[in-house]
Protein backbone atom coordinates (compact mmCIF):
# COMPACT_ATOMS: atom_id res chain seq x y z
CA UNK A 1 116.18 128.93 109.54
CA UNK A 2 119.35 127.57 107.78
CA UNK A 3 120.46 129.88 104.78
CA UNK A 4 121.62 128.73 101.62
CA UNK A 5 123.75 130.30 100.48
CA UNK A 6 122.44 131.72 97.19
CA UNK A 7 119.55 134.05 96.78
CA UNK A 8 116.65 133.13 94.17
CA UNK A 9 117.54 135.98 92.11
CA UNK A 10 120.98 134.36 91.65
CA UNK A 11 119.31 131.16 91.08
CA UNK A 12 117.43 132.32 88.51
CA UNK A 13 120.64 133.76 86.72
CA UNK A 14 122.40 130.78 86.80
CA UNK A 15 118.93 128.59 85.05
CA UNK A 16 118.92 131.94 82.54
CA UNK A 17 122.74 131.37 81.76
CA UNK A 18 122.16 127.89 80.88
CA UNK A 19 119.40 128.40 78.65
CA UNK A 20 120.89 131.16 76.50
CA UNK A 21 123.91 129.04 76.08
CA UNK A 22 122.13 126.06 74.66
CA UNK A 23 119.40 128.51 72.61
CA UNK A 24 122.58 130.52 71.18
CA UNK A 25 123.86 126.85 70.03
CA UNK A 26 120.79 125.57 68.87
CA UNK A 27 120.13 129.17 67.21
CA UNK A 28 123.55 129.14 65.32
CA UNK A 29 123.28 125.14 64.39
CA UNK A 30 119.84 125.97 62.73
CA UNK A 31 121.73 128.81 60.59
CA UNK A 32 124.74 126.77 59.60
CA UNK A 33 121.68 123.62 58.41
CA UNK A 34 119.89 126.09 56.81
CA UNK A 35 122.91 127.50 54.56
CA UNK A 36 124.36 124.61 54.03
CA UNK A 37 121.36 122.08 53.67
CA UNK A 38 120.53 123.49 49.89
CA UNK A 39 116.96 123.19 50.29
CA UNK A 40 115.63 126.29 50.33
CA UNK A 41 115.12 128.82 47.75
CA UNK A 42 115.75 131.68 50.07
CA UNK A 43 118.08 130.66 52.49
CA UNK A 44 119.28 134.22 53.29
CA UNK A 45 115.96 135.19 54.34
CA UNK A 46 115.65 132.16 57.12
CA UNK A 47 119.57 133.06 58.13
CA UNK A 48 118.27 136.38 58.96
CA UNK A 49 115.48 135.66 61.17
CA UNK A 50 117.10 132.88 62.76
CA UNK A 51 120.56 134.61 62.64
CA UNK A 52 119.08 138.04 64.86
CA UNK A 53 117.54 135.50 67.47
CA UNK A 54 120.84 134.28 67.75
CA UNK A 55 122.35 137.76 68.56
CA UNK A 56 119.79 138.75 71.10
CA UNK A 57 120.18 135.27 72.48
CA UNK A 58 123.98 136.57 72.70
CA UNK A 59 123.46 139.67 73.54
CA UNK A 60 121.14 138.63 77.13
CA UNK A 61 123.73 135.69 77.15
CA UNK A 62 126.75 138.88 77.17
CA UNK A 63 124.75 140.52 80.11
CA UNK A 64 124.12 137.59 82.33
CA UNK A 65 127.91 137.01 82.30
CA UNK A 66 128.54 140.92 83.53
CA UNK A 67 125.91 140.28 86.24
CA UNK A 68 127.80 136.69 87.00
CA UNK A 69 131.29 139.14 87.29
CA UNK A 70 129.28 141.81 89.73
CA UNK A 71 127.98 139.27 92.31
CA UNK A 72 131.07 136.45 91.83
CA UNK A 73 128.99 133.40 90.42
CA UNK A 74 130.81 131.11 87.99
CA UNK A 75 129.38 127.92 86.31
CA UNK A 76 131.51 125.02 85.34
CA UNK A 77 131.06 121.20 84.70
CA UNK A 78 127.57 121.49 82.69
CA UNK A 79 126.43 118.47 82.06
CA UNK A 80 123.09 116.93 79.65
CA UNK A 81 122.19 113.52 80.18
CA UNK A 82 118.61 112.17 79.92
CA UNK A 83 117.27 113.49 82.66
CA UNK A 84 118.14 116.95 82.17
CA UNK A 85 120.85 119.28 82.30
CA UNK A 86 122.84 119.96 85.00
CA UNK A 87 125.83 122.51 86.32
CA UNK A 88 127.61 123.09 89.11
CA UNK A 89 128.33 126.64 90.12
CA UNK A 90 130.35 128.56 92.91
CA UNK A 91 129.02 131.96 94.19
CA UNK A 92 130.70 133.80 96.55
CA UNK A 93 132.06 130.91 98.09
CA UNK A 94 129.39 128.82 98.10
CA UNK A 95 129.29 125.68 95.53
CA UNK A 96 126.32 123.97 94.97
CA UNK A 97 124.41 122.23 91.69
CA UNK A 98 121.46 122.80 89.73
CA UNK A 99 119.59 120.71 87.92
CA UNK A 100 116.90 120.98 85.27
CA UNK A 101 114.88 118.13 83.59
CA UNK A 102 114.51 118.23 80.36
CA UNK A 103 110.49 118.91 80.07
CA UNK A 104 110.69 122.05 81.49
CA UNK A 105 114.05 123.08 79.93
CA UNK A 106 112.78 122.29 76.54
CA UNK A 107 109.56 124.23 77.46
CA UNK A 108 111.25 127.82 78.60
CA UNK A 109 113.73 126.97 75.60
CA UNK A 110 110.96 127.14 73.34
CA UNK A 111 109.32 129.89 74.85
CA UNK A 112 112.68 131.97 74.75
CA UNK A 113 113.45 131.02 71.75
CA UNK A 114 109.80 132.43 70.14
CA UNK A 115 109.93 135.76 71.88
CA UNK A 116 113.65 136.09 70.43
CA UNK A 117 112.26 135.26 67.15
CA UNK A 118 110.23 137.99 67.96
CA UNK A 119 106.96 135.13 67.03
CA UNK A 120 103.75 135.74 69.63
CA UNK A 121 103.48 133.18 72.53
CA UNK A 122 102.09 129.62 72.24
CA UNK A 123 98.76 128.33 74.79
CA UNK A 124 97.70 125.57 75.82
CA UNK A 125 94.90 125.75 74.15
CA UNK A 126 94.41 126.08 69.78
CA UNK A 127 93.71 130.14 69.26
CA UNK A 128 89.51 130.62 68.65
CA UNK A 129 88.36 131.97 65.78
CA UNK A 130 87.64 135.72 66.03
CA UNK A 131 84.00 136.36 65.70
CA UNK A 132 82.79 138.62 63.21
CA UNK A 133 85.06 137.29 60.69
């Protein structure tokens, strides 16, 4: 059995490193629209909620990077085009690429981006109506 080179733990860090960077950016875009777009009434209040998703988003982004330092793994040349998104990375020695199409990127984006929001999950399915009620 031929080895890899990089465990799936380490995979997994590298697909979690690229979606905090692009839900941090899409996070702080939102922000600066909101401020700046002059159409709401309460634009503080929207700031807020989308400003502390952007933090944790930072803040998991800040530990992934201190897990990147302990086991050596670096990512360079990201690149989106419309397939996906895709980065090369070196760890310990090893280079290789990763690539993510866009359907499920936007999907775990999305889901991310709801639990740092601190909103309840999405399904598949429309929520039933609680009976009783």
């Amino acid at each position: 059995m031929a080895l890899t080179g990089i465990t799936v733990e380490e995979r997994s860090l590298i697909k979690s490193y690229l979606l905090l960077l692009f839900i941090h950016k899409v996070f702080e875009r939102d922000c600066r629209i909101i401020q700046e777009s002059g159409v709401f009434k309460t634009p503080h209040l929207y700031v807020e909620v989308v400003g502390n998703g952007a933090k944790r988003a930072a803040i998991l982004l800040k530990e992934v990077k201190q897990e990147f330092g302990s086991r050596t793994i670096k990512v360079f040349d990201i690149h989106r085009n419309h397939n996906g998104i895709e980065a090369r990375y070196a760890c310990r020695g090893y280079v290789g690429s990763m690539e993510i199409l866009w359907p499920s990127f936007r999907e775990e984006m999305m889901s991310r981006m709801r639990a740092y929001l601190g909103l309840t999950p999405t399904h598949s399915h429309p929520p039933q109506a609680a009976a009783g009620h």
